[in-house]
N, C-alpha and C. Protein backbone atom coordinates (compact mmCIF):
# COMPACT_ATOMS: atom_id res chain seq x y z
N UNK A 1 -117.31 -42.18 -13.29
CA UNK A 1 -117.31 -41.61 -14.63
C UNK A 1 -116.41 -40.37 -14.60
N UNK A 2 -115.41 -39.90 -15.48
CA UNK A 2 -114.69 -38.79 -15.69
C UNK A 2 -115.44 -37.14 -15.90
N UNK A 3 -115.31 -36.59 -15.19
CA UNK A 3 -115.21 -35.21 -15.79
C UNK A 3 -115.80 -35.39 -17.18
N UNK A 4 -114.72 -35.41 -17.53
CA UNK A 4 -114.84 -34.45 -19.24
C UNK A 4 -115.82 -35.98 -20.03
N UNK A 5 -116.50 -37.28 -19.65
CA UNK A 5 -117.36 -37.56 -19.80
C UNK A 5 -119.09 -36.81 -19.60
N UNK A 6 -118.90 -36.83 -18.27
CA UNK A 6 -120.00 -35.30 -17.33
C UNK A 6 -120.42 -34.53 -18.23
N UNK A 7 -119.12 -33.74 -18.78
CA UNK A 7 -119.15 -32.22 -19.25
C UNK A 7 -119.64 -32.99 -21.35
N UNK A 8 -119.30 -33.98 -21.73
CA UNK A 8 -119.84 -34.32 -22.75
C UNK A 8 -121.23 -34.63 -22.69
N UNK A 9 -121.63 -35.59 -21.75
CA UNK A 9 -122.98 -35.93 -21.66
C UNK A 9 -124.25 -34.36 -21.81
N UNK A 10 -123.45 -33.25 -20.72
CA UNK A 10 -123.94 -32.37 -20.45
C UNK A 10 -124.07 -31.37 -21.94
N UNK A 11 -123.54 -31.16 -22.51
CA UNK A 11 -123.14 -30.50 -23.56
C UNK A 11 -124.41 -31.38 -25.08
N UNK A 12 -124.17 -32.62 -24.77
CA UNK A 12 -124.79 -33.45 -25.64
C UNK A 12 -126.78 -33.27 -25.18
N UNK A 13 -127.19 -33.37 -23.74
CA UNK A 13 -128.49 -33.12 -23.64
C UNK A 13 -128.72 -31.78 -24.34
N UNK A 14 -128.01 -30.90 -23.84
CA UNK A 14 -128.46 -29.21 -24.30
C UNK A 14 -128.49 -29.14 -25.78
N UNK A 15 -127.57 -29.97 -26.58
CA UNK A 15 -127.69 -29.57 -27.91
C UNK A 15 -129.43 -30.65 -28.62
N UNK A 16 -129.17 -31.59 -27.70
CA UNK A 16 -130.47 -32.98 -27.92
C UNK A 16 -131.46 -32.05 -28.32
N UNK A 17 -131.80 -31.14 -27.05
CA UNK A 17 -132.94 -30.62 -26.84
C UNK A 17 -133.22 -29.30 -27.34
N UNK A 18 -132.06 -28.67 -28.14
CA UNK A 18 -132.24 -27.90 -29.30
C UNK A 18 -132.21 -28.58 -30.55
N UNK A 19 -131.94 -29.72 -31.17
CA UNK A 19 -132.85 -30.35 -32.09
C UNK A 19 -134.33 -30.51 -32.11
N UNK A 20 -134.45 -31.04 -30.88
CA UNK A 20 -135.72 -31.80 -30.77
C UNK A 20 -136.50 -30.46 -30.93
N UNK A 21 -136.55 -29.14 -30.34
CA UNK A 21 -137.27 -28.17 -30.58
C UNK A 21 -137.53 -27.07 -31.77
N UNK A 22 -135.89 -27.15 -32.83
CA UNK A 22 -135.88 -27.48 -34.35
C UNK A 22 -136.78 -28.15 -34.99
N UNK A 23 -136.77 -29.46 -34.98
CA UNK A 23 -137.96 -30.30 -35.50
C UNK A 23 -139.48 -29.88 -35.33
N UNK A 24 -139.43 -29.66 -33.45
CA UNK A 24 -140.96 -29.58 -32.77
C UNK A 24 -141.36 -28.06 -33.67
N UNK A 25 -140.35 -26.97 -33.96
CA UNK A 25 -140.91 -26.06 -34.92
C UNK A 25 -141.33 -26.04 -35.90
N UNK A 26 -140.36 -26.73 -36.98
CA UNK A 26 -140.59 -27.24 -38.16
C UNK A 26 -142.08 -27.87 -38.44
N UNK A 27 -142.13 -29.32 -37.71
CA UNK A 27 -143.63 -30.09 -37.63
C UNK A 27 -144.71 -28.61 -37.56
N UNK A 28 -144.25 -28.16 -36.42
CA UNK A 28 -145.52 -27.11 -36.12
C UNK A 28 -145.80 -26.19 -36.95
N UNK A 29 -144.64 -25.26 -37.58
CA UNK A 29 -145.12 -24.50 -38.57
C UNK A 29 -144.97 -24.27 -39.98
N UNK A 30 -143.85 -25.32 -40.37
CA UNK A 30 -144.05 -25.70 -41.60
C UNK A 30 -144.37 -27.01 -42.64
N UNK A 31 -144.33 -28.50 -41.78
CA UNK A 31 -144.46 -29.17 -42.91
C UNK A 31 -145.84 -29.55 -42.73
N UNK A 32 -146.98 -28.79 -42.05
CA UNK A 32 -148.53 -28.58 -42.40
C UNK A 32 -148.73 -28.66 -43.65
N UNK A 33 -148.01 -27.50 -43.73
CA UNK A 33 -148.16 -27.04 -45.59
C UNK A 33 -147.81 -27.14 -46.88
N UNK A 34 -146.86 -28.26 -46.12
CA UNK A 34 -145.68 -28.68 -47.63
C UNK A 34 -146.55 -30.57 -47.95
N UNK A 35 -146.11 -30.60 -49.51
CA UNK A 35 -146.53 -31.78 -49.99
C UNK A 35 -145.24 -32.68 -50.52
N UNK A 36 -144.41 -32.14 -50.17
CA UNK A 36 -142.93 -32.57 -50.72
C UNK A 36 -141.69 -32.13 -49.94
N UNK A 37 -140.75 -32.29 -50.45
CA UNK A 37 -139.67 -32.24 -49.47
C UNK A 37 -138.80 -30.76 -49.84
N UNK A 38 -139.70 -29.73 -51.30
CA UNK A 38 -138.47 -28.98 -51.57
C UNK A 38 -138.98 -27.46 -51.01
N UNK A 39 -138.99 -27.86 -49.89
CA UNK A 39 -139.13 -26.57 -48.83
C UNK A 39 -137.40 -26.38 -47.90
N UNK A 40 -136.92 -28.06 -48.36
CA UNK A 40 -135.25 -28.03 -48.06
C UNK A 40 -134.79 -27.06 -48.95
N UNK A 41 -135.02 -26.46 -49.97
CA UNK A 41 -134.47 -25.67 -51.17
C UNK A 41 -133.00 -25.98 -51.51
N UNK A 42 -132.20 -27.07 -50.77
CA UNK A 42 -131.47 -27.53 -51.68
C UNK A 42 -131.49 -28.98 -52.40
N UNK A 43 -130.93 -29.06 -53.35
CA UNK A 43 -131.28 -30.50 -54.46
C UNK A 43 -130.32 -31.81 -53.86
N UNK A 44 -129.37 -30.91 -53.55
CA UNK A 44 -128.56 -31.65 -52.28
C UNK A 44 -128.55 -32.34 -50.98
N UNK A 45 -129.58 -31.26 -50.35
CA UNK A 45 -129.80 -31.43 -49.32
C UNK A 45 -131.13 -32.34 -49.49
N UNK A 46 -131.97 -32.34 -49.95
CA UNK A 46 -133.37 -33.28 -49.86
C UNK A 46 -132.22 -34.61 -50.60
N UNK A 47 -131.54 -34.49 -51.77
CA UNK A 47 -131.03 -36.13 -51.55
C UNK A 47 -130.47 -36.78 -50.28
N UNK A 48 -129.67 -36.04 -49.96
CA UNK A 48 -128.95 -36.72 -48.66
C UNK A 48 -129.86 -37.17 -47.52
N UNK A 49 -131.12 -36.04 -47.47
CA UNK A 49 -132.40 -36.65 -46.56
C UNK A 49 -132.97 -37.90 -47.25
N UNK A 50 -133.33 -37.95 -48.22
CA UNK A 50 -133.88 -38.94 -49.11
C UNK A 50 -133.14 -40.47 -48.76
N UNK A 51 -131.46 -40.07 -48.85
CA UNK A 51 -130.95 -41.33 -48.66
C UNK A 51 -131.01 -41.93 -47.87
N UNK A 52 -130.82 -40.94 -46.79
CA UNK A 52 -130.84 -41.34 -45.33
C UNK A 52 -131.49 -41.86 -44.76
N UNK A 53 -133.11 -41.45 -45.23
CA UNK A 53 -134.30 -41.82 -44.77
C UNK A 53 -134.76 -43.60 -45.19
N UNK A 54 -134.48 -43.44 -46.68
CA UNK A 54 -134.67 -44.68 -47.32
C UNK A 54 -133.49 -46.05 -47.12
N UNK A 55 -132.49 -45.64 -46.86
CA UNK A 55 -131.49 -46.23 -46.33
C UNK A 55 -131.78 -47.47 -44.82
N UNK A 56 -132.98 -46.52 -44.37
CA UNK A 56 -133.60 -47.33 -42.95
C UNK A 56 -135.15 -47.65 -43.55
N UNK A 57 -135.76 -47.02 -43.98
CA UNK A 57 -136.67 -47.54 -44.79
C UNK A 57 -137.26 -47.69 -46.17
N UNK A 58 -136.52 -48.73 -46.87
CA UNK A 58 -136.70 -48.45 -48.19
C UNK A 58 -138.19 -48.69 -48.67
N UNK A 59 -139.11 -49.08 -48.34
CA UNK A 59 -140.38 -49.46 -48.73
C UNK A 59 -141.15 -47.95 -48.66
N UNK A 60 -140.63 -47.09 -48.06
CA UNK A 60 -141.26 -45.92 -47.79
C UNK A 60 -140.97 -44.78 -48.74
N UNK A 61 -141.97 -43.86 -49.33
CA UNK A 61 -141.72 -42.55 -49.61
C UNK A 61 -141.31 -41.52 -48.82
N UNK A 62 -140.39 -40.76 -48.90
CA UNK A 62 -139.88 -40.02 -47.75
C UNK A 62 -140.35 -38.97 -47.92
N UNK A 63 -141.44 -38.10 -49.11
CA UNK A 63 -141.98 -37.47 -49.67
C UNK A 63 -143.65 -37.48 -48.96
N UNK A 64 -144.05 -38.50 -48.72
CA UNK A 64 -145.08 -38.85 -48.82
C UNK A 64 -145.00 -39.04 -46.68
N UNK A 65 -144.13 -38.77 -46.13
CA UNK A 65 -143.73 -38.60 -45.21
C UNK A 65 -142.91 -38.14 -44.60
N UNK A 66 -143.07 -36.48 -44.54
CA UNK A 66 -142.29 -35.57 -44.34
C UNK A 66 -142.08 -35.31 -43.04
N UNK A 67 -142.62 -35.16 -41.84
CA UNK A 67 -142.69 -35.31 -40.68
C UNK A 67 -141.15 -36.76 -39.78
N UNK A 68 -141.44 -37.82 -40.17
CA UNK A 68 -140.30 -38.59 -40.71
C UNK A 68 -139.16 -38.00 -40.89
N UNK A 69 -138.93 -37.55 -42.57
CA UNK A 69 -138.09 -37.69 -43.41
C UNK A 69 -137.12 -36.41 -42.53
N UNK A 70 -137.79 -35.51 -41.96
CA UNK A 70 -136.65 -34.18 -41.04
C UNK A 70 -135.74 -35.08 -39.99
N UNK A 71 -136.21 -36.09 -39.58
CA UNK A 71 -135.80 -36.67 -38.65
C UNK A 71 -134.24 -37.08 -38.87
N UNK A 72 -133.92 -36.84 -40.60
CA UNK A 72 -132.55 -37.19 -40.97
C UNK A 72 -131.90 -36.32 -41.51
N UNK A 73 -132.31 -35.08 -40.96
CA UNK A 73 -131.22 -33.79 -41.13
C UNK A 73 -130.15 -33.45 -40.26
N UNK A 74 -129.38 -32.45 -40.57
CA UNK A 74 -128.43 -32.33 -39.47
C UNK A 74 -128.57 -31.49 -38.73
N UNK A 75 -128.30 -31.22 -37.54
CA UNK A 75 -128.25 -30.05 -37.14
C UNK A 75 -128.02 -28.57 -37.81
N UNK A 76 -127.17 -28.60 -38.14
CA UNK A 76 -127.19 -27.36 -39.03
C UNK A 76 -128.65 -27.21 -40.39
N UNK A 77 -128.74 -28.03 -40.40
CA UNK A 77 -129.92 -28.08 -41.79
C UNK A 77 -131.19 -27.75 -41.24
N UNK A 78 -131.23 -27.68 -39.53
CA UNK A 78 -132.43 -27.30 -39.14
C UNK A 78 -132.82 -25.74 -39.55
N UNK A 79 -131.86 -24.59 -38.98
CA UNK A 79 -131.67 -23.15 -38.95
C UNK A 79 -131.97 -22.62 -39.78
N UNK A 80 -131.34 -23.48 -41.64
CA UNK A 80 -131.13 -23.49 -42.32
C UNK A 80 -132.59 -23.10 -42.61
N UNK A 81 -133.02 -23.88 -42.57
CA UNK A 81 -134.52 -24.54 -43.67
C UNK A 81 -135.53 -23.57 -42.97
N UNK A 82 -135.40 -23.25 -41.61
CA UNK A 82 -136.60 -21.92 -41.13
C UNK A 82 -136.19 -20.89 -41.46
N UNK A 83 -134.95 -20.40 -41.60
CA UNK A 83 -134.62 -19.20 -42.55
C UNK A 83 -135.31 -19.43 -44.27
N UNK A 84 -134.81 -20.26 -44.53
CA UNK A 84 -135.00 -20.14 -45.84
C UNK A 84 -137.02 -20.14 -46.15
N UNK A 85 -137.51 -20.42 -44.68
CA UNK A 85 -138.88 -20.41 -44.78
C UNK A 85 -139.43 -19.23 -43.76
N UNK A 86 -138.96 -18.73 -43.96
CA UNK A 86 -139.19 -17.64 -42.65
C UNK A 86 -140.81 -17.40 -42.78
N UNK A 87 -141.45 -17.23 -43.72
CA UNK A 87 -142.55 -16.69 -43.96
C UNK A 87 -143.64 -17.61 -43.21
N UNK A 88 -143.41 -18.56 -43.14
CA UNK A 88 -144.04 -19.66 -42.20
C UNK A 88 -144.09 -19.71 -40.75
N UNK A 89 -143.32 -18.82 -40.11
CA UNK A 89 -142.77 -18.81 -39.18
C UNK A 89 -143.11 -17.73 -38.08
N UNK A 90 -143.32 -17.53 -36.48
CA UNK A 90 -143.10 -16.22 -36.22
C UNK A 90 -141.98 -15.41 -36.33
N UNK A 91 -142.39 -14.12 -36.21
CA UNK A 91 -141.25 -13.30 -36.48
C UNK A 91 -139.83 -13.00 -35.62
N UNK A 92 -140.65 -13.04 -34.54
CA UNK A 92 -139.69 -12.81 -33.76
C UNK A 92 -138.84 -14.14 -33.27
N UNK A 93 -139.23 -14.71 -33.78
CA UNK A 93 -138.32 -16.18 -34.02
C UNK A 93 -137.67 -16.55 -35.18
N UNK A 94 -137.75 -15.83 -35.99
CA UNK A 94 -136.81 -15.32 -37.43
C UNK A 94 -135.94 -14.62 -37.02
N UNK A 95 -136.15 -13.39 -36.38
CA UNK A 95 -135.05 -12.40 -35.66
C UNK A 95 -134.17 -13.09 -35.17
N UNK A 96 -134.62 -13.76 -34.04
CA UNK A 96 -133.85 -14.89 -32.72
C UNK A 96 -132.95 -15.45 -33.26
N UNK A 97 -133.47 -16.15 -34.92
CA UNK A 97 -132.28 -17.56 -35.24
C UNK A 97 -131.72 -16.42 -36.32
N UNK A 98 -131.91 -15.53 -36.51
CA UNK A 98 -130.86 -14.74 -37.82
C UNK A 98 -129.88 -14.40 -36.43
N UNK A 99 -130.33 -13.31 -35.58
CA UNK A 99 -129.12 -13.11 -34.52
C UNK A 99 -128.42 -14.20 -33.98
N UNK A 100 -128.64 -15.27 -33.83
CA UNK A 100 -127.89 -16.19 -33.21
C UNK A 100 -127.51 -17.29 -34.14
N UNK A 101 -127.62 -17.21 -35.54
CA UNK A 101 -126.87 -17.92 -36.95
C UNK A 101 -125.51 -18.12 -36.90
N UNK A 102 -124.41 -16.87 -36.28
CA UNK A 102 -122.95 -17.55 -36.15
C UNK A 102 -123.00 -18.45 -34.59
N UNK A 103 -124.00 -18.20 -34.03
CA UNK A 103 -123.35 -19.29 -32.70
C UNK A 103 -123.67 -20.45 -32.95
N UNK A 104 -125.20 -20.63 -33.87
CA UNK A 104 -125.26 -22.23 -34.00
C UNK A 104 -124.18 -22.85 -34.85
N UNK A 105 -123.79 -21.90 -35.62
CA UNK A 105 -122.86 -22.68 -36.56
C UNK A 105 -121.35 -22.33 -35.78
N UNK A 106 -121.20 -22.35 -34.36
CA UNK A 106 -120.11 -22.62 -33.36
C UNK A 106 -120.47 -23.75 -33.18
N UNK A 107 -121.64 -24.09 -32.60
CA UNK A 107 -122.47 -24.91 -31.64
C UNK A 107 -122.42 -26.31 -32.71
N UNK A 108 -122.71 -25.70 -33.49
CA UNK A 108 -122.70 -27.07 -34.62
C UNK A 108 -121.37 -27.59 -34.88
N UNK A 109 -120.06 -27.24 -34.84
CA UNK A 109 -118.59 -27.45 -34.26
C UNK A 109 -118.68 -28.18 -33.18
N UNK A 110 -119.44 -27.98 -31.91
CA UNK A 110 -118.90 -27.76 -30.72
C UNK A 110 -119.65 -29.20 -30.83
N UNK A 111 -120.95 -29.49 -31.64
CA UNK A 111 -121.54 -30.93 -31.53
C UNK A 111 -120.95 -31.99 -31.96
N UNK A 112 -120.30 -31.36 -33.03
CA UNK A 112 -119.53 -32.63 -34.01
C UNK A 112 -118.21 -33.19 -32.85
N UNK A 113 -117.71 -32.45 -32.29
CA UNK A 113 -116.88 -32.90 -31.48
C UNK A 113 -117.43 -33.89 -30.31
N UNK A 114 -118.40 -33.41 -29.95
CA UNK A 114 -119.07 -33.96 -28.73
C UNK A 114 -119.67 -35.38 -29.38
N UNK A 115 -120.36 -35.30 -30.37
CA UNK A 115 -121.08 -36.64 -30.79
C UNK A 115 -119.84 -37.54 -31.62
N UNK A 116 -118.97 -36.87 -32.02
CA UNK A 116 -118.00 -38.04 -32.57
C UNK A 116 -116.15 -37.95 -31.53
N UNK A 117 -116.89 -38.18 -30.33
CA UNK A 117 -116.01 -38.02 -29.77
C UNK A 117 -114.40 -37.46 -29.52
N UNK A 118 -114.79 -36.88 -29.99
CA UNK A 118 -113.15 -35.55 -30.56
C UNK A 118 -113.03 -34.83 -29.25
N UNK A 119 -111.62 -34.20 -29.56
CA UNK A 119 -111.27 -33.79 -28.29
C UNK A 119 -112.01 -32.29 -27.76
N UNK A 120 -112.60 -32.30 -26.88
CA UNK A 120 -113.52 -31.02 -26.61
C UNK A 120 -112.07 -29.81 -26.48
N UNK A 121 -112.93 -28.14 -26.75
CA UNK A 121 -112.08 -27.17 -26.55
C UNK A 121 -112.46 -26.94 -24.96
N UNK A 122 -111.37 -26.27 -24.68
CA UNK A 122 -111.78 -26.01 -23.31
C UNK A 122 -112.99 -24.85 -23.36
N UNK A 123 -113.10 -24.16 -24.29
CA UNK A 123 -114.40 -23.66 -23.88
C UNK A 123 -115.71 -24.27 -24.44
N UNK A 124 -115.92 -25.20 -24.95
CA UNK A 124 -116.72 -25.66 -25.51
C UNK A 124 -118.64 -25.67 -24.74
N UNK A 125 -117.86 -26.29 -23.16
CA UNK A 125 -119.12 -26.26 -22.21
C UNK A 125 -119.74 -24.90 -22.04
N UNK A 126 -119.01 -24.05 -21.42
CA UNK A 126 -119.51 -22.94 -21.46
C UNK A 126 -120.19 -22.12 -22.11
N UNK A 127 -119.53 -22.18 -23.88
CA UNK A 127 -120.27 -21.52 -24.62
C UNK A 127 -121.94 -21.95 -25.00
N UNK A 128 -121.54 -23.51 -24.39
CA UNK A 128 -122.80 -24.41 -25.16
C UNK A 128 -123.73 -23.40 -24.10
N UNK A 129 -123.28 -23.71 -22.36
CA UNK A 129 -124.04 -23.74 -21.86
C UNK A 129 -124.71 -22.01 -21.87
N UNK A 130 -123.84 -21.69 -22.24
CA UNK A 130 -124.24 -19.54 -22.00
C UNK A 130 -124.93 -19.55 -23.32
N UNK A 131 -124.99 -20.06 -24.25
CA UNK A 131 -125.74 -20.21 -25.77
C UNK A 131 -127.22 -20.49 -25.31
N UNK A 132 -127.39 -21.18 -24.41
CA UNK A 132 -128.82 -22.38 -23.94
C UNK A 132 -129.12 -21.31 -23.24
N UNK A 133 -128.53 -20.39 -22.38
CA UNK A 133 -129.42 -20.03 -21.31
C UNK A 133 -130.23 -18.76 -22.02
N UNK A 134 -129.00 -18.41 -23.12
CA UNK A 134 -129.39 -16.55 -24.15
C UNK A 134 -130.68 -17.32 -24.83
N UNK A 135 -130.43 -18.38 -25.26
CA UNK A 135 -131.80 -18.77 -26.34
C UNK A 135 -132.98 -19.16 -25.47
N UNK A 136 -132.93 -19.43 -24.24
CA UNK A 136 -134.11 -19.48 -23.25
C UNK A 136 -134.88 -17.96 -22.82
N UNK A 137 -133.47 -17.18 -22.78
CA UNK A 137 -133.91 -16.04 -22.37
C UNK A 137 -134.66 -14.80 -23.20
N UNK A 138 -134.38 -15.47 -24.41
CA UNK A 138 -134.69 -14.41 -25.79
C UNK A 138 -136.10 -15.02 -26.09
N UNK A 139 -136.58 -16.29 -25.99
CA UNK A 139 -137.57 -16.73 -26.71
C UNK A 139 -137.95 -18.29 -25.81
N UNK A 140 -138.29 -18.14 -24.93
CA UNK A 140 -138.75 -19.28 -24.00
C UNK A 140 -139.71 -20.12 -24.89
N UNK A 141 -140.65 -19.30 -25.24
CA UNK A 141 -141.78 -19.96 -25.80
C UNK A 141 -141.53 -20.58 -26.80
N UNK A 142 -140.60 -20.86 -27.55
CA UNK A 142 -139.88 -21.71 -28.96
C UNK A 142 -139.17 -22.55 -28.57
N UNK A 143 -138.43 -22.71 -27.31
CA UNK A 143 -137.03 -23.93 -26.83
C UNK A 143 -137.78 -24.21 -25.67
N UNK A 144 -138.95 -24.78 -25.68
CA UNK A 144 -139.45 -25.46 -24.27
C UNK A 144 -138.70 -26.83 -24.00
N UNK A 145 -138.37 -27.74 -24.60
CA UNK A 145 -137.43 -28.66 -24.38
C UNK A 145 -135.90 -28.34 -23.94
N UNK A 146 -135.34 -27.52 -24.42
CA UNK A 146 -134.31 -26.74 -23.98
C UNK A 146 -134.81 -26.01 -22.97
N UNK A 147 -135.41 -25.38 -22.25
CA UNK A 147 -136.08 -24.64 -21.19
C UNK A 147 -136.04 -26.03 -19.94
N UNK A 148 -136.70 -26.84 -20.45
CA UNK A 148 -136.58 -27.73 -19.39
C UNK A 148 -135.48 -28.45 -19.02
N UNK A 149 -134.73 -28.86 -20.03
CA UNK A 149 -133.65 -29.33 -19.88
C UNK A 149 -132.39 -28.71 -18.71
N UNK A 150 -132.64 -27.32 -19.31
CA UNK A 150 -131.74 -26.80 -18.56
C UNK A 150 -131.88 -26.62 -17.25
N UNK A 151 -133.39 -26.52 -16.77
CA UNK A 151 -134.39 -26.20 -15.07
C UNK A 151 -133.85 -27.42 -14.41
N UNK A 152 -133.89 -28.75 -15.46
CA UNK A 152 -133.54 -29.99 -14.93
C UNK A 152 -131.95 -30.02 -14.81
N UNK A 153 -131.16 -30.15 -15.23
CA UNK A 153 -129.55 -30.14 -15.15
C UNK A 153 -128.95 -29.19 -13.89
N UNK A 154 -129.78 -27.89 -13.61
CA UNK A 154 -130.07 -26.71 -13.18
C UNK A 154 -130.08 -27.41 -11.57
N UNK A 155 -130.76 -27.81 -11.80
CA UNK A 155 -131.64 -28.83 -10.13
C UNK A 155 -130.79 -29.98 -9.76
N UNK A 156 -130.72 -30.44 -11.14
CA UNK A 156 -129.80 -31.68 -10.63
C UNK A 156 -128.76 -32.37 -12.04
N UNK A 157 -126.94 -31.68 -11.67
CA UNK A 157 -126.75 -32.02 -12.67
C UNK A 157 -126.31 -33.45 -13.06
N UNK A 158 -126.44 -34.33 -12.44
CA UNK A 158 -127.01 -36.18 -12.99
C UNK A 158 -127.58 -36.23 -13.61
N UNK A 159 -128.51 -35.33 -13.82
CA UNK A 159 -130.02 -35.79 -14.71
C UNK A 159 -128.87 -36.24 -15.79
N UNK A 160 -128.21 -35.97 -16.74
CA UNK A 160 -127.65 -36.24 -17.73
C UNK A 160 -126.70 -37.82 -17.76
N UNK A 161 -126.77 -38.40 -17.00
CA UNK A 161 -126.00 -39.54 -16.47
C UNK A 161 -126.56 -40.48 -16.45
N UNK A 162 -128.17 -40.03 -16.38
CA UNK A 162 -129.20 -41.72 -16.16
C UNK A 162 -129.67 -41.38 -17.79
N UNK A 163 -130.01 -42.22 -18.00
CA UNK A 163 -130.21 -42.66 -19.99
C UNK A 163 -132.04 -42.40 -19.65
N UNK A 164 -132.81 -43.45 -19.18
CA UNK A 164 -134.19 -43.08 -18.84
C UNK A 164 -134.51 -41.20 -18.58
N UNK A 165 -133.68 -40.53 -18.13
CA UNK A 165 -134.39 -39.37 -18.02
C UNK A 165 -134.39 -38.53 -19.36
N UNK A 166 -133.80 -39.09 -19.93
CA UNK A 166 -134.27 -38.13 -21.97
C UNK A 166 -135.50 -38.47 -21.81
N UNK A 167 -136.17 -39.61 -21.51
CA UNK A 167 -137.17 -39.99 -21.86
C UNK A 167 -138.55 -39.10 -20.95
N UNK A 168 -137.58 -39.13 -20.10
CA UNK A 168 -139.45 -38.06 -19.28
C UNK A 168 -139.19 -36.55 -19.66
């Protein structure tokens, strides 16, 4: 396998596992409380979830299954939507993602390239990877999937090469 395959795969777990801990926040501290979807606060943005969602399952309310329906946001729409809900949220994990708001929206560049195979910048790895280690180091207790990810890559960087290990 090439290099700059390696360095994609690698780049692609670290960002995986800052979704997945986006979401794992979201579930946890805000869609307890919501009965609908316009905690997205844009009219835009809940259609495009709406479509997306119903697009794979049309028999379903995507309303009526909100937990689901995040599952078809974008990366960027994660940051988004805990800012715009901050009050739901801890604080010092409001702080965390307001200070680090221009890197995700690097990072969110740096994904689109990586997931639609575009040509990476040469700094792309690095920043991903010095981004992962500041957001571990600022707030462990919020990026435990990212925390591990990185202990694992850390130890052994294959982990990203076998497809079964997303899964443990």
């Amino acid at each position: 396998m090439s290099k700059v395959a390696e360095v994609r795969l690698t780049i692609a777990a670290i960002i995986y596992a800052i979704e997945l801990d986006f979401k794992s926040l979201i579930i946890r501290y805000l869609t307890p409380f919501q009965n609908n979807l316009g905690f997205m606060g844009s009219v835009d943005l809940i259609k495009k979830t709406k479509d997306r969602y119903q697009k794979e399952n049309p028999t379903i309310n995507p309303e009526e299954n909100i937990e689901e329906a995040i599952e078809y946001l974008d990366f960027g729409d994660f940051y988004q939507i805990i800012l715009r809900n901050k009050s739901f949220f801890p604080d010092d994990l409001i702080l965390n993602i307001k200070s680090m708001t221009p890197k995700f929206e690097e990072l969110s560049a740096i994904r689109n390239r990586v997931m639609h195979t575009r040509p990476l910048l040469g700094g792309d790895f690095s920043t991903t990877y010095a981004f992962a280690k500041e957001m571990v180091e600022q707030q462990n207790n919020h990026w435990d999937t990212l925390s591990l990810t990185l202990v694992k890559i850390e130890k052994d960087p294959s982990y990203v090469l076998t497809p079964y290990n997303y899964l443990s």
